[in-house]
Protein backbone atom coordinates (compact mmCIF):
# COMPACT_ATOMS: atom_id res chain seq x y z
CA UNK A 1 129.76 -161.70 -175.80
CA UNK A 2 127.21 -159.66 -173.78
CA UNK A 3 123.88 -160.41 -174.09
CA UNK A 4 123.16 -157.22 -176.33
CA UNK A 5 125.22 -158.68 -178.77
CA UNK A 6 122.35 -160.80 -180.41
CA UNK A 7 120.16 -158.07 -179.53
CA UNK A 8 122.26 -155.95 -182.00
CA UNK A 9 122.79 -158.13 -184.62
CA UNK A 10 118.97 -158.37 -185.22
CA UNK A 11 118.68 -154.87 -185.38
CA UNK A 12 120.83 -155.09 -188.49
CA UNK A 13 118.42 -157.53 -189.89
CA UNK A 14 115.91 -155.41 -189.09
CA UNK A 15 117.75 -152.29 -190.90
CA UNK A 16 118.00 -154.77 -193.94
CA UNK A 17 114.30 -155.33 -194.03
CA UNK A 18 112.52 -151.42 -192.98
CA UNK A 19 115.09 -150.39 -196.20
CA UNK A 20 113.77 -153.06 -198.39
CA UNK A 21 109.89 -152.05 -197.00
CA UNK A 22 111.19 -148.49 -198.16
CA UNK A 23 112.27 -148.89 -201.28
CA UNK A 24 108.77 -150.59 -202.07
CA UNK A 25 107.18 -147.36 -200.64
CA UNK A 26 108.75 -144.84 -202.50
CA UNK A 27 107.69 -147.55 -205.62
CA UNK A 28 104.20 -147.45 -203.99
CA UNK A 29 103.46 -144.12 -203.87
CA UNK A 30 104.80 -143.32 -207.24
CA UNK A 31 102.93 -146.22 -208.84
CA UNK A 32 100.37 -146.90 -206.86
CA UNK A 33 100.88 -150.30 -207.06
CA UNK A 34 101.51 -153.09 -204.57
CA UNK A 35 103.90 -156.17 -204.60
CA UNK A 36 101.38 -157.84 -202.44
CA UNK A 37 103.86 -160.83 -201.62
CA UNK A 38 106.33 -158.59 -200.72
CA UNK A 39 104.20 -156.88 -198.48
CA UNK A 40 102.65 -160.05 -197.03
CA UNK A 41 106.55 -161.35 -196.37
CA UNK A 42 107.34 -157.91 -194.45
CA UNK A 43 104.57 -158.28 -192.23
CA UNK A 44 105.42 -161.73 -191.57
CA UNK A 45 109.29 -160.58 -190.95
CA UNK A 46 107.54 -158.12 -188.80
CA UNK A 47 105.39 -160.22 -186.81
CA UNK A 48 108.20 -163.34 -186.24
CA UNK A 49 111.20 -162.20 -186.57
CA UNK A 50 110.92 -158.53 -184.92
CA UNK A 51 108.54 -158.94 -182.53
CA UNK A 52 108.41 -162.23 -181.81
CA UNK A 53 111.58 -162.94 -181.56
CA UNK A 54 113.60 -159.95 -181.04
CA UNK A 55 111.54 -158.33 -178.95
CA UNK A 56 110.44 -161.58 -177.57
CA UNK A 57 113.87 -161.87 -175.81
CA UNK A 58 114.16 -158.07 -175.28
CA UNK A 59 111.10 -158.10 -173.43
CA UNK A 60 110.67 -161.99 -171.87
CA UNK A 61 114.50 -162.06 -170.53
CA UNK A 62 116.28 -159.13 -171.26
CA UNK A 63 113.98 -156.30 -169.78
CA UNK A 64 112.78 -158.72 -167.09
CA UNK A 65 115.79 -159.37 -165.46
CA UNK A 66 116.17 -155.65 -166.32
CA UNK A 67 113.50 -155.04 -163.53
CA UNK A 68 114.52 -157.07 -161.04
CA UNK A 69 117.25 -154.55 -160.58
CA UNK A 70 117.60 -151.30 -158.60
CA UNK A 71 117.66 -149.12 -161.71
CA UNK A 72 118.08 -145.42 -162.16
CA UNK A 73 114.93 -143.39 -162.46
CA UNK A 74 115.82 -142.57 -166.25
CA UNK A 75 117.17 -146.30 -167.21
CA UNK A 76 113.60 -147.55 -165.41
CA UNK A 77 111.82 -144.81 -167.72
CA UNK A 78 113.22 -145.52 -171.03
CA UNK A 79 113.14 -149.33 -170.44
CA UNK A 80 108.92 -148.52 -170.39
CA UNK A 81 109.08 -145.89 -173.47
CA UNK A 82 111.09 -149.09 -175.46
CA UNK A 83 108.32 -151.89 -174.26
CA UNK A 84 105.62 -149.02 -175.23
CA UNK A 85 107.17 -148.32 -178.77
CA UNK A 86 107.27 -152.33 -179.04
CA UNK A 87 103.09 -152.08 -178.44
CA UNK A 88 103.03 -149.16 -180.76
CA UNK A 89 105.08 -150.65 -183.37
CA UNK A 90 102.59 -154.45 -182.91
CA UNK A 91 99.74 -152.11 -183.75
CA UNK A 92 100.94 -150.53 -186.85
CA UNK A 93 102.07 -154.08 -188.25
CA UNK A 94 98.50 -155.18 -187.43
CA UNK A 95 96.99 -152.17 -189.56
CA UNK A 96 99.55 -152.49 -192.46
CA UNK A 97 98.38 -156.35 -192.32
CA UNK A 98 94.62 -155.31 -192.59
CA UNK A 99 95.30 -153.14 -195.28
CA UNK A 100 97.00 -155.70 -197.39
CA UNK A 101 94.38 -157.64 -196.74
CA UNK A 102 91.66 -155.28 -197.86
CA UNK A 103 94.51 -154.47 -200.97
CA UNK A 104 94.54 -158.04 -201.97
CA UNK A 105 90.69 -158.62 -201.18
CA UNK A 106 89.83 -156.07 -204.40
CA UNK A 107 89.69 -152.86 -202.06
CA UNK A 108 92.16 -150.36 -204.04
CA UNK A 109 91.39 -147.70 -201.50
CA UNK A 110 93.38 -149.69 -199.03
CA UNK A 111 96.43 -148.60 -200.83
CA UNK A 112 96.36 -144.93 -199.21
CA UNK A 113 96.17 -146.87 -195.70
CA UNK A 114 99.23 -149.28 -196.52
CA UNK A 115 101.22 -146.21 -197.64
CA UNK A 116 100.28 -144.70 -194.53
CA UNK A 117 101.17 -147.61 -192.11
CA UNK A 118 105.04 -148.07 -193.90
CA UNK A 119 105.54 -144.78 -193.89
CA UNK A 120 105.36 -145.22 -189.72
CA UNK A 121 107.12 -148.58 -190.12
CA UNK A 122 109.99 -147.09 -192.19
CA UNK A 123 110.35 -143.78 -189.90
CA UNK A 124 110.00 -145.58 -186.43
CA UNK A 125 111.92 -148.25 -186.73
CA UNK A 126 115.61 -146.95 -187.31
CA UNK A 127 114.57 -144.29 -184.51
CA UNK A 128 114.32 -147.11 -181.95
CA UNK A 129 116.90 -149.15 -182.49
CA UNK A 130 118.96 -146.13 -182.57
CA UNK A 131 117.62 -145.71 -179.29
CA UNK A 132 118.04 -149.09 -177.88
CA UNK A 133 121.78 -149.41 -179.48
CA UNK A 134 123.08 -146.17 -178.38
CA UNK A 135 121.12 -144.93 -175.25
CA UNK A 136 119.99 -147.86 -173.56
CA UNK A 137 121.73 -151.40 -174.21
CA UNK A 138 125.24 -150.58 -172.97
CA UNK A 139 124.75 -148.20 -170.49
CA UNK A 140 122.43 -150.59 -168.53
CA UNK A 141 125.11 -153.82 -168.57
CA UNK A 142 126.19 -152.27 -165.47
CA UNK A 143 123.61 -153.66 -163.96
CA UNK A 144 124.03 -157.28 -164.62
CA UNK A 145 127.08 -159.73 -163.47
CA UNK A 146 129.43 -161.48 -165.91
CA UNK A 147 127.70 -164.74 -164.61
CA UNK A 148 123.95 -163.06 -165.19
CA UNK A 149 125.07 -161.78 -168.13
CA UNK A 150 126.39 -165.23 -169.66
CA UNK A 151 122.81 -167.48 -167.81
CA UNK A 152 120.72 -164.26 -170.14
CA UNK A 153 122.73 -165.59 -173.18
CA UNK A 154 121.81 -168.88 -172.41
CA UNK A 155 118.37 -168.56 -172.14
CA UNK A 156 118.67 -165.54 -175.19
CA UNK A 157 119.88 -169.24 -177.68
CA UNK A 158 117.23 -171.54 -175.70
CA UNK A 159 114.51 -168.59 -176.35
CA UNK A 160 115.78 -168.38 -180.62
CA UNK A 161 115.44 -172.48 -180.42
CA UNK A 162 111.84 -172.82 -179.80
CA UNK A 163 110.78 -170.40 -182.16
CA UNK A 164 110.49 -172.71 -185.49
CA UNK A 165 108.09 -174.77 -183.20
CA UNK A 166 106.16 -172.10 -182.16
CA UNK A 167 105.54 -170.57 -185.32
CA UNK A 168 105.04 -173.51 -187.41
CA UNK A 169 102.77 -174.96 -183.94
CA UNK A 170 100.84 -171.64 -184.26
CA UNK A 171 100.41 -172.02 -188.27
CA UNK A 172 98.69 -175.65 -187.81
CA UNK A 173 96.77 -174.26 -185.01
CA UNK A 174 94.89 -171.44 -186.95
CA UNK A 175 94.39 -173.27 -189.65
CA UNK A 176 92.71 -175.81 -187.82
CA UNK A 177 90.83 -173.44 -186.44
CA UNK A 178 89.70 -171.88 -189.66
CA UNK A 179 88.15 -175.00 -190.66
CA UNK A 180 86.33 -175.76 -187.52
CA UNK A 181 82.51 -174.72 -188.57
């Protein structure tokens, strides 16, 4: 397996979960209600599952060792448009997360701003890994060995192993925090 393997089989996860966040738009905007705890459980996909760890490994092995290599000037370009969409796509998880929280705090208004952020989610989201899946990934194995390619799967399955420590590591630690006066 190539190392874009994995890589690829999250984005199908990640399909799964922008058409689930979808379907609870279109519901949103012709309701104008909110399933909070579904909303709460995308952002949380969001925030561990795609970013964390999918684009954890894109960007902590997978583009690194990506730049350590005497790339094209359009494979070097569109590996920085993907790690800026990553940024882009952070943010917008961060405001649809603020907005919940205003949602769930009594602030009805925030509705208008959680339609808002999904709708970004939902239309960004299938663009990139469109992007990533048919423009970038394969073309850019070129650059990689057999061997380099097998040590990045390697550290792709050490990377996916020490997330359940981090997050649940990370969960204590706020919390803790949070109670600190």
């Amino acid at each position: 397996m190539k190392p874009i393997g994995p890589l690829m089989i999250e984005h199908r996860l990640i399909e799964r979960m922008v058409s689930l966040l979808s379907q609870a738009l279109e519901t949103m905007k012709k309701t104008n209600q909110v399933n909070a705890a579904f909303i709460s459980m995308g952002v949380e996909f969001f925030r561990t599952y795609a970013d964390r760890t999918h684009h954890g490994k894109e960007e902590e092995i997978f583009f690194r060792d990506l730049s350590m290599k005497e790339m094209s000037s359009e494979d070097k370009s569109m590996m920085e448009r993907l790690i800026q969409e990553h940024i882009w796509a952070r943010q917008a998880v961060t405001k649809l997360a603020a907005a919940h929280g205003r949602y769930v705090s009594g602030d009805r208004d925030a509705l208008k701003a959680m339609i808002y952020e999904l709708e970004k989610i939902v239309t960004f989201y299938p663009i990139h890994i469109e992007k990533e899946d048919k423009e970038f990934f394969l073309p850019v194995m070129r650059y990689f060995s057999k061997q380099e390619q097998q040590a990045m799967l390697d550290e792709f399955w050490k990377f996916d192993q020490s997330m359940i420590h981090e997050k649940y590591r990370t969960m204590v630690e706020e919390e803790e925090k949070a109670r600190q006066p």
